[in-house]
Every structure is written in structure tokens, then in C-alpha cells.
C-alpha atoms as a PDB file:
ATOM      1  CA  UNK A   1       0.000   0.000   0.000  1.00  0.00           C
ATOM      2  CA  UNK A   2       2.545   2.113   0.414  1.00  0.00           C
ATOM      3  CA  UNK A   3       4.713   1.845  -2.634  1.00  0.00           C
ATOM      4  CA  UNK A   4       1.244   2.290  -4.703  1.00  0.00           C
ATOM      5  CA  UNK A   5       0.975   5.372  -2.766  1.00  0.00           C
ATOM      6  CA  UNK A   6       4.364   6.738  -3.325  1.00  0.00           C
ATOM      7  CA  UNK A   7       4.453   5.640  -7.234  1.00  0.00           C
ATOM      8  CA  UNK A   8       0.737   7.982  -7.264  1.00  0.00           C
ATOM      9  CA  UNK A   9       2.452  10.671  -5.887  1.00  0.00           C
ATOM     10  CA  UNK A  10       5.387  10.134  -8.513  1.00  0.00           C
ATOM     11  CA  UNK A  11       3.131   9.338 -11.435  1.00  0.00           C
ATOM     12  CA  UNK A  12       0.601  12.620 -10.547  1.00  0.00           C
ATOM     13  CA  UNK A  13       4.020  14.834 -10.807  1.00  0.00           C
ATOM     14  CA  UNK A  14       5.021  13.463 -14.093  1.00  0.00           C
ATOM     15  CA  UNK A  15       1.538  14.433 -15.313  1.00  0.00           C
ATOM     16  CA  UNK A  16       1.813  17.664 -14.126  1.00  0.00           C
ATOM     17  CA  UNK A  17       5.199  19.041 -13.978  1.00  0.00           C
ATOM     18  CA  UNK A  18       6.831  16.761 -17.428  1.00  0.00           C
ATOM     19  CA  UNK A  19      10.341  15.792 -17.830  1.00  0.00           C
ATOM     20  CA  UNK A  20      12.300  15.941 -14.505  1.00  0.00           C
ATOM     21  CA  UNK A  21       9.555  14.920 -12.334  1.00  0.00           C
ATOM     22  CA  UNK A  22      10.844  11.312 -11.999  1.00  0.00           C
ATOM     23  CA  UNK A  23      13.898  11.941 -10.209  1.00  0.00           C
ATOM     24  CA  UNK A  24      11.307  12.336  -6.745  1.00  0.00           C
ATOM     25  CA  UNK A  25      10.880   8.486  -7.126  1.00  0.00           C
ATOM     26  CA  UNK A  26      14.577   7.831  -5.459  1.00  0.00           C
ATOM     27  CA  UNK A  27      13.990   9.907  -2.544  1.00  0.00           C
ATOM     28  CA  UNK A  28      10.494   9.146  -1.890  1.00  0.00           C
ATOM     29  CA  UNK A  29      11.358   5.463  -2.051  1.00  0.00           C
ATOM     30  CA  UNK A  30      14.384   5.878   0.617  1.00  0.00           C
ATOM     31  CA  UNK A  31      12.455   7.750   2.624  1.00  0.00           C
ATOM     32  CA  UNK A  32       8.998   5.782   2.855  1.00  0.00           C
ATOM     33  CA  UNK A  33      10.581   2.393   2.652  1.00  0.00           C
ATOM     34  CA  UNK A  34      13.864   3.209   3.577  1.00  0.00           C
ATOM     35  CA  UNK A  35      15.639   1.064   1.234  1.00  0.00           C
ATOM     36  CA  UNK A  36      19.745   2.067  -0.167  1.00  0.00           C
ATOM     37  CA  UNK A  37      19.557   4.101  -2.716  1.00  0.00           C
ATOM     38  CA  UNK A  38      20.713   1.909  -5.770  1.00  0.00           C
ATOM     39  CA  UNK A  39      17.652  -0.346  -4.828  1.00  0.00           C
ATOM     40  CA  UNK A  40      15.537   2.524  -5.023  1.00  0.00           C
ATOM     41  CA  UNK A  41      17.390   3.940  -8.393  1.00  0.00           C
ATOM     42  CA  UNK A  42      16.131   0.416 -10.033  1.00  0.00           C
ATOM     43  CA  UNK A  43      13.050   0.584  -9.305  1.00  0.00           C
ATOM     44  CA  UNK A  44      12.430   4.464  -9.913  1.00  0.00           C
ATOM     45  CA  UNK A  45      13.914   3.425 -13.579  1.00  0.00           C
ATOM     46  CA  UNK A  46      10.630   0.815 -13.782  1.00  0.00           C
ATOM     47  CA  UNK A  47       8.195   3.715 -13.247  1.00  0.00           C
ATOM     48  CA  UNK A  48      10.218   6.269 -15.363  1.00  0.00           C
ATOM     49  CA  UNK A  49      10.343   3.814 -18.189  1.00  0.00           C
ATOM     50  CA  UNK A  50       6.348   2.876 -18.144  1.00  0.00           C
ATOM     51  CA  UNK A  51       4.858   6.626 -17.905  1.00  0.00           C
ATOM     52  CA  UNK A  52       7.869   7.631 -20.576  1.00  0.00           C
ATOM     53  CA  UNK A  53       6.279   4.846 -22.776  1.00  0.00           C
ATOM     54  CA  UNK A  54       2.839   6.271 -21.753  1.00  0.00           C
ATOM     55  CA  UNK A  55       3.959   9.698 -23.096  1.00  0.00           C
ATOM     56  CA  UNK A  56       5.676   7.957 -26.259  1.00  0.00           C
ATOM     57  CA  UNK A  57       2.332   6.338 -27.198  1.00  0.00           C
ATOM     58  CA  UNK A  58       0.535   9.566 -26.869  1.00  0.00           C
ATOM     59  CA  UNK A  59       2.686  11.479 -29.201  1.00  0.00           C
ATOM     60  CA  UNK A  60       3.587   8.619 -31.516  1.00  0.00           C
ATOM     61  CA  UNK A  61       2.837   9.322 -34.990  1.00  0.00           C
ATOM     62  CA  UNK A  62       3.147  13.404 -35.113  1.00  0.00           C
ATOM     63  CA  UNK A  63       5.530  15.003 -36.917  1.00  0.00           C
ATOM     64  CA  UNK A  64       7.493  16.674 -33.845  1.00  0.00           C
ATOM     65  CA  UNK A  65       8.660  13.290 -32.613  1.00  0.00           C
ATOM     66  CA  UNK A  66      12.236  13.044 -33.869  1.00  0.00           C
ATOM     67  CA  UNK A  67      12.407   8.880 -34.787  1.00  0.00           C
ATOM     68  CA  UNK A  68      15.912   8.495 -35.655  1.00  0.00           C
ATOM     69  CA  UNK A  69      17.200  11.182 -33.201  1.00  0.00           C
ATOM     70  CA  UNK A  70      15.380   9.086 -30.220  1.00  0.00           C
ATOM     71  CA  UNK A  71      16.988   5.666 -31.967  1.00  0.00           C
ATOM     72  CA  UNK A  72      20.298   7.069 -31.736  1.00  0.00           C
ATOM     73  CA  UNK A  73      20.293   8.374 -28.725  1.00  0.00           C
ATOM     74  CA  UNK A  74      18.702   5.592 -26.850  1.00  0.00           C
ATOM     75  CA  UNK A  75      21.417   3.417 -28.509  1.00  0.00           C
ATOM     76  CA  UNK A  76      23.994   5.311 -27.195  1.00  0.00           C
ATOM     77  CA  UNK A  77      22.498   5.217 -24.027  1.00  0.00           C
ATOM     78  CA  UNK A  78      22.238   1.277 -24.407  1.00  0.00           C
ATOM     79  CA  UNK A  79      26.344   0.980 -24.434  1.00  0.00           C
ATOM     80  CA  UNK A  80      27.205   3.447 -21.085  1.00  0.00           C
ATOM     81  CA  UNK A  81      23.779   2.094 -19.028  1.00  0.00           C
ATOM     82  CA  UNK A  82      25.765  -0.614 -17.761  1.00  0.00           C
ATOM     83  CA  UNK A  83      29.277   1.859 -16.698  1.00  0.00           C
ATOM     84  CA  UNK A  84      26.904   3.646 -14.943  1.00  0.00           C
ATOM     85  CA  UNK A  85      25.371   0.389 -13.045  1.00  0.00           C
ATOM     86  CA  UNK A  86      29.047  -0.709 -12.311  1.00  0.00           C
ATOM     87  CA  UNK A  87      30.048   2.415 -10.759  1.00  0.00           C
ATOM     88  CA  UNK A  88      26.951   3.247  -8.540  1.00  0.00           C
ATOM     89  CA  UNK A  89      27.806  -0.841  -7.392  1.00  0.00           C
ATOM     90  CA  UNK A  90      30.910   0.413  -6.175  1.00  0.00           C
ATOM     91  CA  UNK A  91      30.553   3.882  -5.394  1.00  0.00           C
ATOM     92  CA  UNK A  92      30.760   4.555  -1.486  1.00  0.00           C
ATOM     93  CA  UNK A  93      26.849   5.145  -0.713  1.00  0.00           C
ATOM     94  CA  UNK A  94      27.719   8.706   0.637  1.00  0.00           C
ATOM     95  CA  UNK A  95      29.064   9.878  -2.239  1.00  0.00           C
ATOM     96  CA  UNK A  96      25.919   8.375  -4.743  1.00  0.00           C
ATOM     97  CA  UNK A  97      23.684  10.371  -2.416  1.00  0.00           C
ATOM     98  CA  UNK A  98      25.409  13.526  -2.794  1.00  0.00           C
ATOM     99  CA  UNK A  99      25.680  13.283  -6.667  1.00  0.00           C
ATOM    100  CA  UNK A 100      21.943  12.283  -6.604  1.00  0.00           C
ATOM    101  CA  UNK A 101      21.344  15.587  -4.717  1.00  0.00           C
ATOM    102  CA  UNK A 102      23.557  17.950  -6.742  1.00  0.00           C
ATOM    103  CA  UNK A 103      21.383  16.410  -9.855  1.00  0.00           C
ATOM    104  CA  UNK A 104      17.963  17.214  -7.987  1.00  0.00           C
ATOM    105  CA  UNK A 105      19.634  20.846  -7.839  1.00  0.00           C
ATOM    106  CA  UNK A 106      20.630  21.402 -11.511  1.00  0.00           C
ATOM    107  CA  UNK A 107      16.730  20.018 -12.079  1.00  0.00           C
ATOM    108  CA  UNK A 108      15.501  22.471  -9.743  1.00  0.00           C
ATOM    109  CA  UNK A 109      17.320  25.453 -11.466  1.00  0.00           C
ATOM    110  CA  UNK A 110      15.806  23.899 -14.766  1.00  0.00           C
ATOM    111  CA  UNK A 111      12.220  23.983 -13.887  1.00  0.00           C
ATOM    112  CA  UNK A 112      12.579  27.314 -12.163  1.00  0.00           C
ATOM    113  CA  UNK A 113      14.221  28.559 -15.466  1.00  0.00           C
ATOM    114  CA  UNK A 114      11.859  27.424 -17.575  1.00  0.00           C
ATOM    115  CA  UNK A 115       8.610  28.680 -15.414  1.00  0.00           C
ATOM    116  CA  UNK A 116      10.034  31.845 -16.550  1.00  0.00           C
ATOM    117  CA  UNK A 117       9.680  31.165 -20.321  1.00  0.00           C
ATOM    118  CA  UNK A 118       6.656  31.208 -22.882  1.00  0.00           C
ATOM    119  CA  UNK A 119       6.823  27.368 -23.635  1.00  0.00           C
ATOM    120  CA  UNK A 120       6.368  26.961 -19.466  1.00  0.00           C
ATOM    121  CA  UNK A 121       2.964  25.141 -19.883  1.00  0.00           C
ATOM    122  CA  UNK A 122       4.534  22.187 -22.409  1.00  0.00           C
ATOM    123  CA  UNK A 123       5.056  19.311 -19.902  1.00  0.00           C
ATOM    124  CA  UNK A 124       5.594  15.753 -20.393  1.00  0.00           C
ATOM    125  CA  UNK A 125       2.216  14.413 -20.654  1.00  0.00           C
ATOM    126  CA  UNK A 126       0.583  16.720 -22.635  1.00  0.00           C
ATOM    127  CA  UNK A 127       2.928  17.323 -25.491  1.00  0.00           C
ATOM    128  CA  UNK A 128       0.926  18.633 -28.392  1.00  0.00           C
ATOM    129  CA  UNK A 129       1.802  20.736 -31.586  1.00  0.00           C
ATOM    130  CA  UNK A 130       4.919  21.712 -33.355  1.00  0.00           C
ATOM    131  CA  UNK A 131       5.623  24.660 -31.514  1.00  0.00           C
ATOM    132  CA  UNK A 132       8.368  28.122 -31.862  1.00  0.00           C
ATOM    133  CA  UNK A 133      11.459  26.707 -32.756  1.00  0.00           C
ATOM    134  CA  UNK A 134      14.912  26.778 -30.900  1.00  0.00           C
ATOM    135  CA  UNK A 135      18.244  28.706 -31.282  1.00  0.00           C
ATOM    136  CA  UNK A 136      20.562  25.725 -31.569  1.00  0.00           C
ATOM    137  CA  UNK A 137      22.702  26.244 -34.297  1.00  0.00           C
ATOM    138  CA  UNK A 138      25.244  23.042 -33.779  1.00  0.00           C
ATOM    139  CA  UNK A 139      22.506  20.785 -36.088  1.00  0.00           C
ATOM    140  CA  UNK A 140      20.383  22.252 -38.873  1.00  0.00           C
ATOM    141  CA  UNK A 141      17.092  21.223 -39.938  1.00  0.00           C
ATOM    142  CA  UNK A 142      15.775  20.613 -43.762  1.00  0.00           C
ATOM    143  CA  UNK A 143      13.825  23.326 -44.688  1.00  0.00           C
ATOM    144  CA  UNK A 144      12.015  21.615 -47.014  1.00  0.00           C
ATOM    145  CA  UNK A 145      11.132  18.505 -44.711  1.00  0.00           C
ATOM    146  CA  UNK A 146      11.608  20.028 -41.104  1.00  0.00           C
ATOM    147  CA  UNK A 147      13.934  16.902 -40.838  1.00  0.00           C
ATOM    148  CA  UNK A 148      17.160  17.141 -38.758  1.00  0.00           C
ATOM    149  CA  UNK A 149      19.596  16.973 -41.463  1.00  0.00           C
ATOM    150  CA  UNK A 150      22.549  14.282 -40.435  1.00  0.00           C
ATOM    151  CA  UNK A 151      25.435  15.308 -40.866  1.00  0.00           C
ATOM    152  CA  UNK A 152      28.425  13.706 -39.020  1.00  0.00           C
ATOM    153  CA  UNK A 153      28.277  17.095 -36.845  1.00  0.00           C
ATOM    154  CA  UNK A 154      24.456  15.654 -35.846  1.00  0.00           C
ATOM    155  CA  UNK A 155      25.378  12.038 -35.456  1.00  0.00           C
ATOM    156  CA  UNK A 156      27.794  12.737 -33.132  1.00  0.00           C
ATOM    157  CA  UNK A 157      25.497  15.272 -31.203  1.00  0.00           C
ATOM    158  CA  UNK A 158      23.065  13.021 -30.695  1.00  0.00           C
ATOM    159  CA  UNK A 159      25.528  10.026 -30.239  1.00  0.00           C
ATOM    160  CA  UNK A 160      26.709  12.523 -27.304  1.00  0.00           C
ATOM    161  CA  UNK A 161      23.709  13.266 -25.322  1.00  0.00           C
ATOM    162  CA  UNK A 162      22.299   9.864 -25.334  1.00  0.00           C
ATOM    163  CA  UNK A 163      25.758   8.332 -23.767  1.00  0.00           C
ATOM    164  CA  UNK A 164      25.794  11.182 -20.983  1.00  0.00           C
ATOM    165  CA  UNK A 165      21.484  10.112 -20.681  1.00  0.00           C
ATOM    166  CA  UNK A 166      22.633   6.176 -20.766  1.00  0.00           C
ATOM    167  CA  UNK A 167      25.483   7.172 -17.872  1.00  0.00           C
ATOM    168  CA  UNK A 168      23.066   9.115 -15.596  1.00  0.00           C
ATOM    169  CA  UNK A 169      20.291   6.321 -16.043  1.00  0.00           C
ATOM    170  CA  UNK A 170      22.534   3.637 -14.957  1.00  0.00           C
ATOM    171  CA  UNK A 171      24.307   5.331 -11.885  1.00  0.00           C
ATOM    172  CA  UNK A 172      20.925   7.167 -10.057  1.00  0.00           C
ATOM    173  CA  UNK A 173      17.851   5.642 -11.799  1.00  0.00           C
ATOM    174  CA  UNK A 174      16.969   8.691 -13.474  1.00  0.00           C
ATOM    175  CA  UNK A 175      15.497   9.218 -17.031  1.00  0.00           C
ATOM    176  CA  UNK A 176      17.244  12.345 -18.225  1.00  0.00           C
ATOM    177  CA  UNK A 177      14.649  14.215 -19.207  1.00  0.00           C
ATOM    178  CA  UNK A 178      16.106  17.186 -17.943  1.00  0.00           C
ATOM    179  CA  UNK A 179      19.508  16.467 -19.858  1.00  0.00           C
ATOM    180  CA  UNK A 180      17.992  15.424 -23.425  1.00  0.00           C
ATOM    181  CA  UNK A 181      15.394  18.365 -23.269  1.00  0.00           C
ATOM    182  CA  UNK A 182      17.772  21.031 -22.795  1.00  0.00           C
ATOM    183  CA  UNK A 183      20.467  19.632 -24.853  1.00  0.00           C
ATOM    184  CA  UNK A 184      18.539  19.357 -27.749  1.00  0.00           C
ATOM    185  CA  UNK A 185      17.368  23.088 -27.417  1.00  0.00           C
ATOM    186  CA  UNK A 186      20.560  24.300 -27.190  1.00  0.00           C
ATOM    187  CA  UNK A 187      22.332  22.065 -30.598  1.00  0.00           C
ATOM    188  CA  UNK A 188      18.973  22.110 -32.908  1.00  0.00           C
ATOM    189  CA  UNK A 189      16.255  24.221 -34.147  1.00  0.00           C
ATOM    190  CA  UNK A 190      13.652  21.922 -32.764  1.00  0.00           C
ATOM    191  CA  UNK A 191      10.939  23.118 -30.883  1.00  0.00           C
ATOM    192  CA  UNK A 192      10.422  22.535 -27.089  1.00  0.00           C
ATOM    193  CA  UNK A 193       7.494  20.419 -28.215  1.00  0.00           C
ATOM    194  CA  UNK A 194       9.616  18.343 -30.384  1.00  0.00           C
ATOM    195  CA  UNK A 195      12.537  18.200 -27.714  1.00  0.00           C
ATOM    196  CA  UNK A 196       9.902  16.697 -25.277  1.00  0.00           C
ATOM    197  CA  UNK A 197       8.185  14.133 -27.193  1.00  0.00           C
ATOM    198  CA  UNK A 198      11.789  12.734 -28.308  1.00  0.00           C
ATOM    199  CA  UNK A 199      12.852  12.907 -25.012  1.00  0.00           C
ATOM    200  CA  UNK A 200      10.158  10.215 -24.142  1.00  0.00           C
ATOM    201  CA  UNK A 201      10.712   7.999 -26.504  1.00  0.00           C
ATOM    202  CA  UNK A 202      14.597   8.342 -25.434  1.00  0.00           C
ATOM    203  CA  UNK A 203      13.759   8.199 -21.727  1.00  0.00           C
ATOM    204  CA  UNK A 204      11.532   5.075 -23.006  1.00  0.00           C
ATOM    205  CA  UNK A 205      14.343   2.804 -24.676  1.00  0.00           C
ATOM    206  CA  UNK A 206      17.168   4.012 -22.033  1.00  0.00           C
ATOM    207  CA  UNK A 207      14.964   3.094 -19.323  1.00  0.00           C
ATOM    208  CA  UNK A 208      14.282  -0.376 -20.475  1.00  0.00           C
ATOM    209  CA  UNK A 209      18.069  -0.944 -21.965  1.00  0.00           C
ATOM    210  CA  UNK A 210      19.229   0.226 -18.628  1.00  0.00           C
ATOM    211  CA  UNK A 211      16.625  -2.330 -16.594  1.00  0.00           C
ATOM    212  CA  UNK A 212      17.994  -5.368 -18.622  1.00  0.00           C
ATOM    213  CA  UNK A 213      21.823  -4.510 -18.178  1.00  0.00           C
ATOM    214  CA  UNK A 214      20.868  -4.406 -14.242  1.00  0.00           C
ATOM    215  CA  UNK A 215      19.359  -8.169 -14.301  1.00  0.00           C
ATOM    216  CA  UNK A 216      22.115  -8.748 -17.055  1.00  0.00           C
ATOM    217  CA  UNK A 217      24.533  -7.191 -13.830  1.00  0.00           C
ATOM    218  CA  UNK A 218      23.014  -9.147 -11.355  1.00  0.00           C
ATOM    219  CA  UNK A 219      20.606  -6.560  -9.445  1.00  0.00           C
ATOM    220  CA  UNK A 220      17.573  -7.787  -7.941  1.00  0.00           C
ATOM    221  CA  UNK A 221      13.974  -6.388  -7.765  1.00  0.00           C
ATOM    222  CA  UNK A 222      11.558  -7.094  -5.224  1.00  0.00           C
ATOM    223  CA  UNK A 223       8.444  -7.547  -7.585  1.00  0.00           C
ATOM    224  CA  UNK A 224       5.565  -7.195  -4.641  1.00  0.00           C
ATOM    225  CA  UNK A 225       6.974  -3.769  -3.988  1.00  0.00           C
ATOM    226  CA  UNK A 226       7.947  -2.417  -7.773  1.00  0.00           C
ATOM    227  CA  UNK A 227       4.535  -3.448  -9.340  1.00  0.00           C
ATOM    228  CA  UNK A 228       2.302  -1.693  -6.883  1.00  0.00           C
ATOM    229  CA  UNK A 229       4.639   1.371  -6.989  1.00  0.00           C
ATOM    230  CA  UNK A 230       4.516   1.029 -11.070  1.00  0.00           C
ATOM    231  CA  UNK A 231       0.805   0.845 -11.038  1.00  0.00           C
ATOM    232  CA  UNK A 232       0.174   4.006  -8.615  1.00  0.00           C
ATOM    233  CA  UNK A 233       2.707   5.838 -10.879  1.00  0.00           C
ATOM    234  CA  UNK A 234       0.592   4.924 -14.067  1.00  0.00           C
ATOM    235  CA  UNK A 235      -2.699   5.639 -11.980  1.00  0.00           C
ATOM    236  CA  UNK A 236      -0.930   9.404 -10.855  1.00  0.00           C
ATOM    237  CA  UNK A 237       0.096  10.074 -14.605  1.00  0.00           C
ATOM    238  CA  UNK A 238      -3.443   9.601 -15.785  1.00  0.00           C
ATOM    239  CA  UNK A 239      -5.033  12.207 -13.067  1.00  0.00           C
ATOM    240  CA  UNK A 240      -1.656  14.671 -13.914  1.00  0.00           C
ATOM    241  CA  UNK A 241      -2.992  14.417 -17.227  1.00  0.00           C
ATOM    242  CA  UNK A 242      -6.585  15.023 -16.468  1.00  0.00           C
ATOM    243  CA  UNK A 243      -5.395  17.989 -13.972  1.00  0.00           C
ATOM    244  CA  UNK A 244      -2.455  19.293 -16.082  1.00  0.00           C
ATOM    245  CA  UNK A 245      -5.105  21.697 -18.373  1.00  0.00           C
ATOM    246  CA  UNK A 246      -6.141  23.453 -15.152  1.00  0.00           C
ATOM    247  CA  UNK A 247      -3.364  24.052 -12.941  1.00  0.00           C
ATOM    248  CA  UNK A 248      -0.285  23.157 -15.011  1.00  0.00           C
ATOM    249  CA  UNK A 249       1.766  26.314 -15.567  1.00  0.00           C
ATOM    250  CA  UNK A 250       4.495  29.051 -14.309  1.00  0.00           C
ATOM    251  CA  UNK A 251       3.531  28.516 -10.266  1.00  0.00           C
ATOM    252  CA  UNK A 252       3.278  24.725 -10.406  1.00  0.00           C
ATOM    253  CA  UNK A 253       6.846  24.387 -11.604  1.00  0.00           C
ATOM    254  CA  UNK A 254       8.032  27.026  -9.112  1.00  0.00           C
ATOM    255  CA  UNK A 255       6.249  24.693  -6.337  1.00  0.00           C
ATOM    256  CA  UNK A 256       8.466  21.639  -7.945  1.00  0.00           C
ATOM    257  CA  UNK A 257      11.208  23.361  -8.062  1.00  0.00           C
ATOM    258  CA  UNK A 258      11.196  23.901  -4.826  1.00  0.00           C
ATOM    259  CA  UNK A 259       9.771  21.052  -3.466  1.00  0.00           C
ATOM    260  CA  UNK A 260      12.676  19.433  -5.481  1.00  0.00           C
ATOM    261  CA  UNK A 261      15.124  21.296  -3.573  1.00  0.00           C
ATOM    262  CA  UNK A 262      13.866  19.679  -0.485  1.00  0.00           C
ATOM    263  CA  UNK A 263      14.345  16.839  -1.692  1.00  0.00           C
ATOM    264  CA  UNK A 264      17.804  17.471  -2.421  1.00  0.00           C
ATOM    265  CA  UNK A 265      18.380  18.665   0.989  1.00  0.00           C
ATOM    266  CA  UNK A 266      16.862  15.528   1.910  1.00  0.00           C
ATOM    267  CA  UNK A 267      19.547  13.427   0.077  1.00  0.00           C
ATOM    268  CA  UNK A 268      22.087  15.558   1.194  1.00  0.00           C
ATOM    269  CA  UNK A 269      21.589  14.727   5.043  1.00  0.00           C
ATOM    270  CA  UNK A 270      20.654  10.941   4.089  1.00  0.00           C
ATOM    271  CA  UNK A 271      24.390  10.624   2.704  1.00  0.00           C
ATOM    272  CA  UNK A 272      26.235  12.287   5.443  1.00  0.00           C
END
């Protein structure tokens, strides 16, 4: 009963908050069931990778879902999933709690940032139309198509943020959203709408990749706990999605922002 109430509250801030909202799953899992924090990384991945494939689904087959980007990246994230798992195995526990709460402060800054910004009310689950395009200049799009053009100079981009996505995944059980997003604004043209919906399918295929390498890796997963917590987050993402319309905006991702911060205050103390 208690994971299933802890994946709701997870799954109702992915609905309403988007990409970043998955990294509460670690903390809320040490905290309410007070297990180590690479338990609670694996299973945190489980619920980021069935509401990012909930998010894929709902954007799949519009034109500001990036295919091949997402492909690459996610297979780039396939090869440095497992680094990741090997070093949070051997990393001192102290010192994968304080990079897990330096990472809940960069997504703080993040959210806060982009309250402040005219694209503040695109979140992850309700991704919809092409939207203003970016300023990234390191990969061009087709003007004729709107497709990235790949160019070794793109390949390698993308190659590039799905390994540092793949990394983070493995090591703290987080999806990335809040590294593919941004990075993808700041080397293309594509539109926050765009950057989002790729992101999911990204978050999607890293997620999963990452899950297998850890039973590859020998990391096991207490099923009784992780399915109730899955299905609460599922259950929360469908009522963020229903709420999102009405109260997603500027002052809701303030509130995460700083309720994130907490949480990273949280982690902080839990590794000293």
C-alpha cells in the first residue's frame, strides 16, 4: 500500500510538472521504505520507463517526434547504461547520495528557469503541436522537410547526449529528461514540443536498456513492492494528465522546483 501510494504521488508529478519529475521516485522510495539508494534507483527506472512509454504512445505518430534522433540516442544510451550500473555498485553510498542531490539541484534550477519562459505550460504528458522553434545552431534542420539533417556534426550530437542520458540512467535511476530536453534546445532548431516528445521515446528505450543490463549485472527487484509502486505511478500520470489543463503552468513548476530542492536537501543529510 505504500509503494502504490508513493508511485501515485510520482506518477501525478510526471503528469503535471513533465520531464524531470521522476527523479522524486529515489527519494520518496528511501524515505517511505527506507531502502539504499541503488535499490531505489532500479526501481524508480521501472516507473520512469512505463509513464515515458505512456507519453511515447501519446505522441507517436506526429511530426514533432524526432524517430531516428530518439533511436540514436537511446542506442547510445544502451552501451554506457551498464558503466553507470558498475560504478553506482561500487561507489561509497555517501558519495551516490550527494551526486543524486547535486542532480535534484541542476533540475531544480531547470524547472525554475523554464517557469520563466513562454513554452512553461509544455510538460511531459501533454505534449501537443509543433511549436516556436529553438536557437541551436550546432545541427540544422531541412527546410524543405523540417527533418534534422545528419550530418556527421548531428550524429555525433546526438551520439553525445544519449551516452551522458545512458550514464546518468545507470548510476541514479533517473530518465534524463532534464539532460535530453535542454540539450537538444541548445544544438537544434527543434521546438520545445519536439525536444519533449523525443525525449520520451529516449527516456523510453534508455529506461528499459538500462533495466535489462541491471538483471544482465546481477541486481535484484523485489516484484511485490515495484509493481504496486509502477501501477500508482501509471494511476498518478493519468489524473496529472486530467489535472495538467487546469493548474499546469508558471507557479506549479516554481512549487516543484522547490519542493525538489527539499528533496535534495533531503539526500544531502541521508548521505552524510
Amino acid at each position: 500500500m505504500i509503494a502504490a501510494l508513493l508511485g501515485l504521488v510520482v506518477g501525478l508529478v510526471l503528469g503535471l510538472t513533465g520531464a524531470g519529475g521522476s527523479v522524486l521516485a529515489v527519494p520518496l522510495l528511501i524515505a517511505g521504505l527506507g531502502w539504499p539508494i541503488t535499490l531505489a534507483a532500479t526501481v524508480a527506472l521501472l516507473a520512469v520507463a512505463a509513464s515515458a512509454t505512456l507519453g511515447t504512445t501519446l505522441a507517436w505518430g506526429h511530426s514533432y517526434l524526432r524517430y531516428r534522433a530518439a533511436l540514436l540516442m537511446a542506442f547510445s544510451g544502451a552501451c554506457t547504461s551498464p558503466l553507470g550500473l558498475r560504478v553506482a555498485d561500487h561507489l561509497p553510498v555517501g558519495i551516490l547520495g550527494g551526486c543524486f542531490a547535486a542532480v535534484l539541484v541542476v533540475v531544480a534550477a531547470r524547472m525554475y528557469r523554464s517557469s520563466r519562459q513562454a513554452d512553461a505550460g509544455v510538460v511531459r504528458a501533454s505534449v501537443a503541436g509543433d511549436g516556436a522553434p529553438a536557437q541551436g545552431h550546432l545541427c540544422a534542420l531541412d527546410p524543405g522537410t523540417g527533418r534534422l539533417l545528419w550530418t556527421a556534426r548531428t550524429w555525433g550530437v546526438m551520439a553525445a547526449i544519449g551516452a551522458v542520458t545512458g550514464l546518468l540512467s545507470g548510476l541514479l535511476g533517473v530518465g534524463g529528461g532534464f539532460v535530453i530536453v535542454p540539450a537538444l534546445r541548445g544544438t537544434t532548431p527543434l521546438s520545445m514540443h519536439s525536444a519533449v516528445a523525443t525525449s520520451l521515446m529516449t527516456i523510453a528505450l534508455t529506461s528499459i536498456s538500462t533495466l535489462i543490463w541491471a538483471e544482465i549485472l546481477g541486481r535484484s527487484l523485489p516484484w511485490g513492492t515495484a509493481l504496486p509502486f509502477i501501477a500508482g505511478a501509471l494511476a498518478g500520470m493519468f489524473g496529472g494528465r486530467l489535472l495538467a489543463p487546469r493548474i499546469a503552468g508558471p507557479a506549479l513548476q516554481r512549487g516543484f522546483s522547490v519542493t525538489t530542492l527539499l528533496a535534495a536537501g533531503f539526500m544531502a543529510l541521508h548521505s552524510l
